[in-house]
PDB file of N, CA and C in Angstrom:
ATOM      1  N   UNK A   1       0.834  -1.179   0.000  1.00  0.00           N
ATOM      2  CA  UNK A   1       0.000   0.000   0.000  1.00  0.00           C
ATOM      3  C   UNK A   1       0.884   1.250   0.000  1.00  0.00           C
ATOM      4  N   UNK A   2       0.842   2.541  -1.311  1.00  0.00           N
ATOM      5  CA  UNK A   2       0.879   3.671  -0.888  1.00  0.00           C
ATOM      6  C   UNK A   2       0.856   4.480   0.169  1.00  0.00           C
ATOM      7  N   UNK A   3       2.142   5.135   0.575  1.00  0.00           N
ATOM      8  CA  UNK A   3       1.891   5.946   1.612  1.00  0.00           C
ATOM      9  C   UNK A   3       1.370   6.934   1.044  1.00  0.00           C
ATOM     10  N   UNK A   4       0.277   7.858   1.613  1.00  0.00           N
ATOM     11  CA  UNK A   4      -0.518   9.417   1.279  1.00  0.00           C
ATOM     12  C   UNK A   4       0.884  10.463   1.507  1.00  0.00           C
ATOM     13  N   UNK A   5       0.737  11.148   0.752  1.00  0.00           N
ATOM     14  CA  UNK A   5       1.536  12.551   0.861  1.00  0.00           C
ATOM     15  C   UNK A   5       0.419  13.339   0.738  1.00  0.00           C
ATOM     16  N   UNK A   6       0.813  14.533   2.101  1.00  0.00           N
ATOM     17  CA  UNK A   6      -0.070  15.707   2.392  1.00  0.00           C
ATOM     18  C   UNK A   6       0.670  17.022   2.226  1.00  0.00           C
ATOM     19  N   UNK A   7      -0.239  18.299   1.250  1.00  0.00           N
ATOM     20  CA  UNK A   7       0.489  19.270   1.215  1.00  0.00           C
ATOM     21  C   UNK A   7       0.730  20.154   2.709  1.00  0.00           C
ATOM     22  N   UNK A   8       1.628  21.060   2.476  1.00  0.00           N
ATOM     23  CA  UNK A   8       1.768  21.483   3.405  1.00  0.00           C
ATOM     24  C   UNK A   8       0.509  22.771   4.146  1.00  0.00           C
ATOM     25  N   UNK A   9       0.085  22.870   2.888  1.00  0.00           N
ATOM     26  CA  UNK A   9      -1.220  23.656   3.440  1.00  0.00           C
ATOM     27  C   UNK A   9      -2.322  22.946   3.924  1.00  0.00           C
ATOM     28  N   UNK A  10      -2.576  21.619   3.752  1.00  0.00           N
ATOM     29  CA  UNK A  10      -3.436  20.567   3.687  1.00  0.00           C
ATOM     30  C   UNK A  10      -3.109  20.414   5.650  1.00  0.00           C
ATOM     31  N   UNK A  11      -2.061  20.221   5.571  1.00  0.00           N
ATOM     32  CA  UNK A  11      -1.140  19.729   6.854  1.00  0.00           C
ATOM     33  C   UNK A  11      -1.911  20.815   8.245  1.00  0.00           C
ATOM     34  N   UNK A  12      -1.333  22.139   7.694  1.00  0.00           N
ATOM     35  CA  UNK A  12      -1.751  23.759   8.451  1.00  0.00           C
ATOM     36  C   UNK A  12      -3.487  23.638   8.457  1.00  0.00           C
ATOM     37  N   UNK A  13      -4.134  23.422   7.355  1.00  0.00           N
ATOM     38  CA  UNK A  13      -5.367  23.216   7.876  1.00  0.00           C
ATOM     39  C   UNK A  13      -6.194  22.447   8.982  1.00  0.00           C
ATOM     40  N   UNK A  14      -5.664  20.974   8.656  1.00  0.00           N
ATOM     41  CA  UNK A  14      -5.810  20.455   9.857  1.00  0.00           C
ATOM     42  C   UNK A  14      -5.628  20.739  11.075  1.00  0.00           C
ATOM     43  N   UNK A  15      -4.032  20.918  11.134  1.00  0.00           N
ATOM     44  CA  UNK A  15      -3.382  21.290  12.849  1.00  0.00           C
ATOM     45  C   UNK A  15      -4.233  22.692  13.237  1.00  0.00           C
ATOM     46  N   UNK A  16      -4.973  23.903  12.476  1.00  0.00           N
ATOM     47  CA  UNK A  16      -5.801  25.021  12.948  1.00  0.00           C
ATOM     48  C   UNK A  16      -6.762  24.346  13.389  1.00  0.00           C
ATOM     49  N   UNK A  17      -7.352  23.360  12.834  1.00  0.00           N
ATOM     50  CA  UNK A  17      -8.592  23.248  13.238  1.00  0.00           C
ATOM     51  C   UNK A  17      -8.257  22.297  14.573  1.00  0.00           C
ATOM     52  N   UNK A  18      -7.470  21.881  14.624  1.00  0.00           N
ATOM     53  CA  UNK A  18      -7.812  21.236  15.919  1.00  0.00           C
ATOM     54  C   UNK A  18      -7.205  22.144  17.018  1.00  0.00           C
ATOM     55  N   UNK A  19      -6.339  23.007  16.415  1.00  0.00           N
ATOM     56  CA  UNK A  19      -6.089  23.888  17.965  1.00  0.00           C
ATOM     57  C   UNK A  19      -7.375  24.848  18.110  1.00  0.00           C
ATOM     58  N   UNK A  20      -8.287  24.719  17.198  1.00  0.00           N
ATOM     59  CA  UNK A  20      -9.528  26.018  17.545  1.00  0.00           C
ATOM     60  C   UNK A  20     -10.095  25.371  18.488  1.00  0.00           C
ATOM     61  N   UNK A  21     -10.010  23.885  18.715  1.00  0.00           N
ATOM     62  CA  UNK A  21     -10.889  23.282  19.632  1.00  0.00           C
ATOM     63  C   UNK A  21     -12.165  23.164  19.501  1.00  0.00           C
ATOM     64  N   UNK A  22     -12.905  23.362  18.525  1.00  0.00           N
ATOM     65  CA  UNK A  22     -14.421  23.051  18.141  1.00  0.00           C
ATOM     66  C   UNK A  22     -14.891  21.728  17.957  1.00  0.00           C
ATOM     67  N   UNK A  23     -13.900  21.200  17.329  1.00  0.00           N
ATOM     68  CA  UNK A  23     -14.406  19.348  17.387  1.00  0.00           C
ATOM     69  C   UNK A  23     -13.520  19.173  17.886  1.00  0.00           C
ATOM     70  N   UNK A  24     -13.958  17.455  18.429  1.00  0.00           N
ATOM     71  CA  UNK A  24     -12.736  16.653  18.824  1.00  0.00           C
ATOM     72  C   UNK A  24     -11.678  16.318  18.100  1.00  0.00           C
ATOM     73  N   UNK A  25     -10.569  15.391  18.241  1.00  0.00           N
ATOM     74  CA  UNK A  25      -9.361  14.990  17.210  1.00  0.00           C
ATOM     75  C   UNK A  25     -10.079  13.955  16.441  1.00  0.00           C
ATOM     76  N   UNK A  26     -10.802  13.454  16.943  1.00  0.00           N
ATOM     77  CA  UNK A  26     -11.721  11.486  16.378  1.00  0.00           C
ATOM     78  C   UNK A  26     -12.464  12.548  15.283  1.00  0.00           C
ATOM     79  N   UNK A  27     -13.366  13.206  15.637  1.00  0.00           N
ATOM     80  CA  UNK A  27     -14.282  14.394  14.561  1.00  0.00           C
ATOM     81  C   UNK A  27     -12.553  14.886  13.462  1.00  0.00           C
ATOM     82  N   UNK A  28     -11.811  15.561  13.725  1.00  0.00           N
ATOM     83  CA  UNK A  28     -11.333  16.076  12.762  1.00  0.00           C
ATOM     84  C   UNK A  28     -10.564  15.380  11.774  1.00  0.00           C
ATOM     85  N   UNK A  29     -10.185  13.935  12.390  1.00  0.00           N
ATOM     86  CA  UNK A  29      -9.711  12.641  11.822  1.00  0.00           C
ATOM     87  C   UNK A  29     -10.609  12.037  10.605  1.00  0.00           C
ATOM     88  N   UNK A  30     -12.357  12.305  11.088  1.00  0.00           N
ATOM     89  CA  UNK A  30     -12.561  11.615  10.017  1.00  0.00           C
ATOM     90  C   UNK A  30     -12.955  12.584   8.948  1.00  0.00           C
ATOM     91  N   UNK A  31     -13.232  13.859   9.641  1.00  0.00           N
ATOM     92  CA  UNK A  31     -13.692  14.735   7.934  1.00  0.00           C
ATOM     93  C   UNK A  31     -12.545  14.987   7.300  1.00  0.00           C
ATOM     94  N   UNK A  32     -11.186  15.028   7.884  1.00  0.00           N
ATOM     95  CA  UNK A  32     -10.303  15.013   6.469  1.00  0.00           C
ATOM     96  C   UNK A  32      -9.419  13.974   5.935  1.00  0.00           C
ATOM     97  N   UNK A  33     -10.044  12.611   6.790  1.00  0.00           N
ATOM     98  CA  UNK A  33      -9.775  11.465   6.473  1.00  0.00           C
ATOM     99  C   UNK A  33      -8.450  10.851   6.642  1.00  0.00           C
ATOM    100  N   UNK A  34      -8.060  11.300   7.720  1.00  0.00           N
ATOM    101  CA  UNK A  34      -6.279  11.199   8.272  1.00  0.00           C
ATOM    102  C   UNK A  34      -6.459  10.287   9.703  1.00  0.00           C
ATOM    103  N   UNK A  35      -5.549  10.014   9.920  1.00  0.00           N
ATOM    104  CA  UNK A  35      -5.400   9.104  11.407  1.00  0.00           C
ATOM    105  C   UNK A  35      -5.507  10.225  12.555  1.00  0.00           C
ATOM    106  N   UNK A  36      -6.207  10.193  13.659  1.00  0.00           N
ATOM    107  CA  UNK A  36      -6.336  11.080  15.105  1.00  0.00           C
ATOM    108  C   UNK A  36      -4.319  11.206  15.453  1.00  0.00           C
ATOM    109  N   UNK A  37      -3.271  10.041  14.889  1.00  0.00           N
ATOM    110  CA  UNK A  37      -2.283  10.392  15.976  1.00  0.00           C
ATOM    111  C   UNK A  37      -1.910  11.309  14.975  1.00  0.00           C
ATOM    112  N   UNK A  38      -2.149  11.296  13.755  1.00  0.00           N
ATOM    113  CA  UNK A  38      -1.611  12.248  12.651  1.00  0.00           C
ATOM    114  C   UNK A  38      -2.075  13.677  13.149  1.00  0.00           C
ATOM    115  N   UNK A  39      -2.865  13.920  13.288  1.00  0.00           N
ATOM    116  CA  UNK A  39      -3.263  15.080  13.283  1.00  0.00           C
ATOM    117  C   UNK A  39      -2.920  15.750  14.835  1.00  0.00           C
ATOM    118  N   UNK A  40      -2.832  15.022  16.006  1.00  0.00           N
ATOM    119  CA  UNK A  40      -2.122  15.577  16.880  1.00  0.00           C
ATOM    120  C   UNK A  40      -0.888  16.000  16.853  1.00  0.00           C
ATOM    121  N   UNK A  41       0.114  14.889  15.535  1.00  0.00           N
ATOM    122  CA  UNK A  41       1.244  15.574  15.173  1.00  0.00           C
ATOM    123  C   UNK A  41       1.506  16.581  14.710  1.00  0.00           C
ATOM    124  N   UNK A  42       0.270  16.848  14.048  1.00  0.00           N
ATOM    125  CA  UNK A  42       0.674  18.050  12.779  1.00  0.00           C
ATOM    126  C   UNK A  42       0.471  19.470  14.352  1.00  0.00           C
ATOM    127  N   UNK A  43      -0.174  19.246  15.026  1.00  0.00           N
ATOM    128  CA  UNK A  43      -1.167  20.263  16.163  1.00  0.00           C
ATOM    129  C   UNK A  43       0.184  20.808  16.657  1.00  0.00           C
ATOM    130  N   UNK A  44       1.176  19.474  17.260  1.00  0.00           N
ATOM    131  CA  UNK A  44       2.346  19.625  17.566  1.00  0.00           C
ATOM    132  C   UNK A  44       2.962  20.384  16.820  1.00  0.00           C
ATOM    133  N   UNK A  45       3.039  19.775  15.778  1.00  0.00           N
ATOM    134  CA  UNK A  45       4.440  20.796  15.116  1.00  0.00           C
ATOM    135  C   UNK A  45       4.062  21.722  14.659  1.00  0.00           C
ATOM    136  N   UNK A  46       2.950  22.921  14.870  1.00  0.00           N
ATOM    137  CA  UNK A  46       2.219  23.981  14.217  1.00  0.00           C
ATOM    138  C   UNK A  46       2.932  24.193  15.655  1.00  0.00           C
ATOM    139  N   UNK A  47       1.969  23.654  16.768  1.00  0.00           N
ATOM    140  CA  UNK A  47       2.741  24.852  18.063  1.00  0.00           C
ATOM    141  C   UNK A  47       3.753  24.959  18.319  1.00  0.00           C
ATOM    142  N   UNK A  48       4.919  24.402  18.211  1.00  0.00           N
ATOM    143  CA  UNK A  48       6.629  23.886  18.296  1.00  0.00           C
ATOM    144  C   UNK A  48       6.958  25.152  17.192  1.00  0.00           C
ATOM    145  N   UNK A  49       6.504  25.183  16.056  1.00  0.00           N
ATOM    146  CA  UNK A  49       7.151  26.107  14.665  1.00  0.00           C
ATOM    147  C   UNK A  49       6.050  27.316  14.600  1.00  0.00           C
ATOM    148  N   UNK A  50       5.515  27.894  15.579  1.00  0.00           N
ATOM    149  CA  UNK A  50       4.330  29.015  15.198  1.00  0.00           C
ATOM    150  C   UNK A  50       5.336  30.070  15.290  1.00  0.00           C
ATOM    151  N   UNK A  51       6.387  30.351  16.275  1.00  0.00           N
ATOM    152  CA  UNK A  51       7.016  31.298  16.555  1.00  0.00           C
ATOM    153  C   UNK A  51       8.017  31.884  15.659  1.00  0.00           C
ATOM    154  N   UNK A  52       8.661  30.772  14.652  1.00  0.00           N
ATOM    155  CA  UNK A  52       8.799  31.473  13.513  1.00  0.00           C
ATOM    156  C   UNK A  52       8.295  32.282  12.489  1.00  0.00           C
ATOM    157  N   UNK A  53       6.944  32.579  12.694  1.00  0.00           N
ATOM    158  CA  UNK A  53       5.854  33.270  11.913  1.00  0.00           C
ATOM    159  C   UNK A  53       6.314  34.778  11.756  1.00  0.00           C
ATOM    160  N   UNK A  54       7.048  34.893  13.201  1.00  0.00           N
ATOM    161  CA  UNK A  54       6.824  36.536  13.958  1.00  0.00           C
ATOM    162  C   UNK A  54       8.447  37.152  13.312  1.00  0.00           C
ATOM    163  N   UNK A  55       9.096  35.755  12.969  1.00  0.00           N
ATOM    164  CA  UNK A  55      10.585  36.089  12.655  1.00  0.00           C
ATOM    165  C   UNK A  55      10.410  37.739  11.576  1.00  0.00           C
ATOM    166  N   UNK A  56      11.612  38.778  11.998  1.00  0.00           N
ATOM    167  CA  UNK A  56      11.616  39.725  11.196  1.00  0.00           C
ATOM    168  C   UNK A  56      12.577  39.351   9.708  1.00  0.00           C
ATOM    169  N   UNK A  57      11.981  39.748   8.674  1.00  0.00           N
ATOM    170  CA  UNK A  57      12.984  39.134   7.591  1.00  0.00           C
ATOM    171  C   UNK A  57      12.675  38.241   7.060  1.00  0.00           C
ATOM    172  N   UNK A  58      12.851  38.224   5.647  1.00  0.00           N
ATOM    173  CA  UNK A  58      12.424  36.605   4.928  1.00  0.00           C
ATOM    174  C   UNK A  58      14.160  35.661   5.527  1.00  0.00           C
ATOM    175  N   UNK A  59      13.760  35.143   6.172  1.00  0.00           N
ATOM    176  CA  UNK A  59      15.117  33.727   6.430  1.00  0.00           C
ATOM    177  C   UNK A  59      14.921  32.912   5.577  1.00  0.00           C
ATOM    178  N   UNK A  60      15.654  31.826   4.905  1.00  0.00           N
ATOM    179  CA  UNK A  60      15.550  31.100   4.401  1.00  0.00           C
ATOM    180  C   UNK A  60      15.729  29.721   5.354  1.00  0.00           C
ATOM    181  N   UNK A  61      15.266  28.695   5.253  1.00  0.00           N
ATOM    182  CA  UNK A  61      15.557  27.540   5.529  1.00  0.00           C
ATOM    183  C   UNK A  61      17.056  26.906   5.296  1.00  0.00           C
ATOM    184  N   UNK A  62      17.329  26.266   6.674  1.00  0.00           N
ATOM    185  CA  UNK A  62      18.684  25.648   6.242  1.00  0.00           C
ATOM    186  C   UNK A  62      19.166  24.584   5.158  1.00  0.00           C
ATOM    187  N   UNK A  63      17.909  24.691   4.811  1.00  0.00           N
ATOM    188  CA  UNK A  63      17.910  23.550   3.585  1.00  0.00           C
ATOM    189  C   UNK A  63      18.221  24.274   2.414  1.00  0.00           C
ATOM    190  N   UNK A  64      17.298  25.485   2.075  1.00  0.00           N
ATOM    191  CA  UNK A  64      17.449  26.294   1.222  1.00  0.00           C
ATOM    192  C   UNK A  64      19.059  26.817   0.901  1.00  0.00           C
ATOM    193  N   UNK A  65      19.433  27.084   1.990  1.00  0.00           N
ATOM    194  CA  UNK A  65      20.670  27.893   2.021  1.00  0.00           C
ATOM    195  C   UNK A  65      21.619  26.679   1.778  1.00  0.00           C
ATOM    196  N   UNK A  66      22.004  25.605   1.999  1.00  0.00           N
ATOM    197  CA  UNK A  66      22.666  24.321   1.880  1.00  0.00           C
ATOM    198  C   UNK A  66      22.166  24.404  -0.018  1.00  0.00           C
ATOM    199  N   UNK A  67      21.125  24.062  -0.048  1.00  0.00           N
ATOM    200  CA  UNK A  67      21.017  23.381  -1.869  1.00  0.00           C
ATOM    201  C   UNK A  67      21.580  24.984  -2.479  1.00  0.00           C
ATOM    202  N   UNK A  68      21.651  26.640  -2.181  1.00  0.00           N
ATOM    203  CA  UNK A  68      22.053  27.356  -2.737  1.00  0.00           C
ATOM    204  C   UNK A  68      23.582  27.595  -2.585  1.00  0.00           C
ATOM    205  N   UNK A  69      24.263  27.442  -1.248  1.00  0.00           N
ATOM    206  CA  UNK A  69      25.566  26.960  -1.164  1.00  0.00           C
ATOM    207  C   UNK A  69      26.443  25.986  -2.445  1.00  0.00           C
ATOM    208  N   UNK A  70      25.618  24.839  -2.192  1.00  0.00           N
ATOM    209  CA  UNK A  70      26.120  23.851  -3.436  1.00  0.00           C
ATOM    210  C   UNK A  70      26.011  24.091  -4.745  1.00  0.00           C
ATOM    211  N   UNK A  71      24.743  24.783  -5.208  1.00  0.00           N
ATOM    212  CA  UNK A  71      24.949  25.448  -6.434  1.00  0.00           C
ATOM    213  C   UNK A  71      26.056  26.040  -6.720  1.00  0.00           C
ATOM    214  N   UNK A  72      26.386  27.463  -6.001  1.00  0.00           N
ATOM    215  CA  UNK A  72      27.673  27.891  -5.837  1.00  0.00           C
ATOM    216  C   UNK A  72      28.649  27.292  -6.232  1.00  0.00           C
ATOM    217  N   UNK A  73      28.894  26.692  -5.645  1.00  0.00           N
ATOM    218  CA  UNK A  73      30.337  25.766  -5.226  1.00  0.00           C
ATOM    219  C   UNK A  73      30.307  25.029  -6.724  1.00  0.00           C
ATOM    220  N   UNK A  74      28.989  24.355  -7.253  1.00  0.00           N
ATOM    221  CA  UNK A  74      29.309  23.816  -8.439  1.00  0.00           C
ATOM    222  C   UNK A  74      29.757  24.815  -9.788  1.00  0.00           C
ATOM    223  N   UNK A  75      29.319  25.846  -9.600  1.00  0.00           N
ATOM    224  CA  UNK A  75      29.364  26.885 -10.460  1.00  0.00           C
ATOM    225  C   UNK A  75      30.774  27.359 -10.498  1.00  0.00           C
ATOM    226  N   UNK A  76      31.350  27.667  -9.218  1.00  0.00           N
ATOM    227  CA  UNK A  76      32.679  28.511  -9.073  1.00  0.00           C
ATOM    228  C   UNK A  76      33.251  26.709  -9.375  1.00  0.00           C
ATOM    229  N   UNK A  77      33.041  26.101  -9.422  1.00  0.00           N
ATOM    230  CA  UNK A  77      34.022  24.823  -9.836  1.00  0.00           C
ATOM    231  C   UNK A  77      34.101  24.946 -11.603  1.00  0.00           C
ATOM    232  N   UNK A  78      33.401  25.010 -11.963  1.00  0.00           N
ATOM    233  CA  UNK A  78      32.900  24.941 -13.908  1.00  0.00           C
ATOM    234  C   UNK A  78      33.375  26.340 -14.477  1.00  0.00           C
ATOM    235  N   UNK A  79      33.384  27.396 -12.951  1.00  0.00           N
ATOM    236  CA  UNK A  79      34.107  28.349 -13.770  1.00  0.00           C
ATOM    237  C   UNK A  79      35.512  28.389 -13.655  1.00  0.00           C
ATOM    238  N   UNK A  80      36.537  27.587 -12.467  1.00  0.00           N
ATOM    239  CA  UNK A  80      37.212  27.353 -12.702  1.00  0.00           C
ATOM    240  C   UNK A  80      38.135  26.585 -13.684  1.00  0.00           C
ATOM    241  N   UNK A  81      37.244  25.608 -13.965  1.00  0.00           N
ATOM    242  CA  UNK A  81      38.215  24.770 -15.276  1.00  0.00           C
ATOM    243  C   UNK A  81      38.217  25.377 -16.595  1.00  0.00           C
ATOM    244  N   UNK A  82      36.957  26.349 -16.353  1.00  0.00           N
ATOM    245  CA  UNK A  82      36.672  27.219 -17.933  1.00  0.00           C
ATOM    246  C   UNK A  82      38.008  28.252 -17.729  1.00  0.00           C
ATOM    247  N   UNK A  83      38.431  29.199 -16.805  1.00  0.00           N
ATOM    248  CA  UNK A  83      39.914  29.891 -16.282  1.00  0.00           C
ATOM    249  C   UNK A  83      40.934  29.096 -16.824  1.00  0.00           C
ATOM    250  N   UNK A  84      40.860  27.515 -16.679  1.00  0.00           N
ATOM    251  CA  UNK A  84      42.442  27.390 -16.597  1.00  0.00           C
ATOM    252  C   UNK A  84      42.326  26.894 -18.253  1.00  0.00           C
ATOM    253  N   UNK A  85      41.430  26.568 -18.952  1.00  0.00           N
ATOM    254  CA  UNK A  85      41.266  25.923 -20.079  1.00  0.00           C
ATOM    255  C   UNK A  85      41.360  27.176 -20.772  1.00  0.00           C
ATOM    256  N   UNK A  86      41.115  28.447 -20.520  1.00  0.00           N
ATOM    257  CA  UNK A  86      41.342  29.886 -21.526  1.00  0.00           C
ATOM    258  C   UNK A  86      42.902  30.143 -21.190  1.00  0.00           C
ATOM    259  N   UNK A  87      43.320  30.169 -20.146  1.00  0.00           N
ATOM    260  CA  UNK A  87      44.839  30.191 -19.641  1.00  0.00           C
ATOM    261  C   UNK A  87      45.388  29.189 -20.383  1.00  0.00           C
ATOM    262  N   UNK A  88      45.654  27.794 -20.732  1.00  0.00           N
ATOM    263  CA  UNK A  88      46.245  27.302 -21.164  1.00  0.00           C
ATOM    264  C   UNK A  88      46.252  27.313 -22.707  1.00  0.00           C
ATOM    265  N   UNK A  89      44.889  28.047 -23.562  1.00  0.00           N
ATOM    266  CA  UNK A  89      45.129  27.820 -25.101  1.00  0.00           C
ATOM    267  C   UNK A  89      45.278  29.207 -25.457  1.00  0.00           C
ATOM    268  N   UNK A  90      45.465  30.507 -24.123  1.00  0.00           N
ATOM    269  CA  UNK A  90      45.935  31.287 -24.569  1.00  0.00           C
ATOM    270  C   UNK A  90      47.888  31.335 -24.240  1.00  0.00           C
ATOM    271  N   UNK A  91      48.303  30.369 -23.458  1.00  0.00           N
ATOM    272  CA  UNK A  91      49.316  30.513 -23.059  1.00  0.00           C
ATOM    273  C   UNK A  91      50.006  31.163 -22.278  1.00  0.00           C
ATOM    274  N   UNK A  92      48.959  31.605 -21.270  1.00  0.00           N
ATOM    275  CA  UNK A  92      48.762  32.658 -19.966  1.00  0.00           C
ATOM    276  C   UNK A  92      49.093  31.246 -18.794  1.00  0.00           C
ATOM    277  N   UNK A  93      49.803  30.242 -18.938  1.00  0.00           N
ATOM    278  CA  UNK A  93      49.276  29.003 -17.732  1.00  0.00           C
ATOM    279  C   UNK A  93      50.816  29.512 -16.640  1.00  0.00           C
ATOM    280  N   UNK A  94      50.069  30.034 -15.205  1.00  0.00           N
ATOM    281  CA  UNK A  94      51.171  30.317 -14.565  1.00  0.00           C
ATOM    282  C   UNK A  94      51.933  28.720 -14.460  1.00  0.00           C
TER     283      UNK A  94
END
């Protein structure tokens, strides 16, 4: 069996509605058709990560900044061999 993948807005909907407290977790489990421990998780990690909301500044994720790092790094690599490959067929090779 397929595991379900949930978007991340899909995710935020849920975990609001159960911190509004209007239904129970068993009620909010079955109208959006997810497991009760699922959705206490998501409740969790909405209240654990809310406080980044207030952060001043777009931050990026450390993930973000890691996959844009490596770009970098691949780039200043491709422009290096393109340097030494113009240096050597111009005859500039220290």
């Amino acid at each position: 069996m397929k595991r379900k993948s949930f978007t991340n807005e899909f995710k935020a909907k849920v975990a609001l509605e159960a911190i509004k407290g209007n239904s129970t977790i068993n009620e909010i489990a079955s109208e959006f058709g997810v497991h009760p421990n699922q959705v206490n998780t998501w409740k969790k990690q909405l209240m654990q990560g809310a406080d980044d909301v207030f952060v001043k500044g777009k931050s990026k994720s450390t993930k973000d900044v890691e996959k844009d790092k490596s770009r970098l790094y691949e780039q200043i690599g491709k422009l290096q061999v393109e340097v030494d490959w113009l240096k050597k067929k111009t005859g500039h090779l220290d």
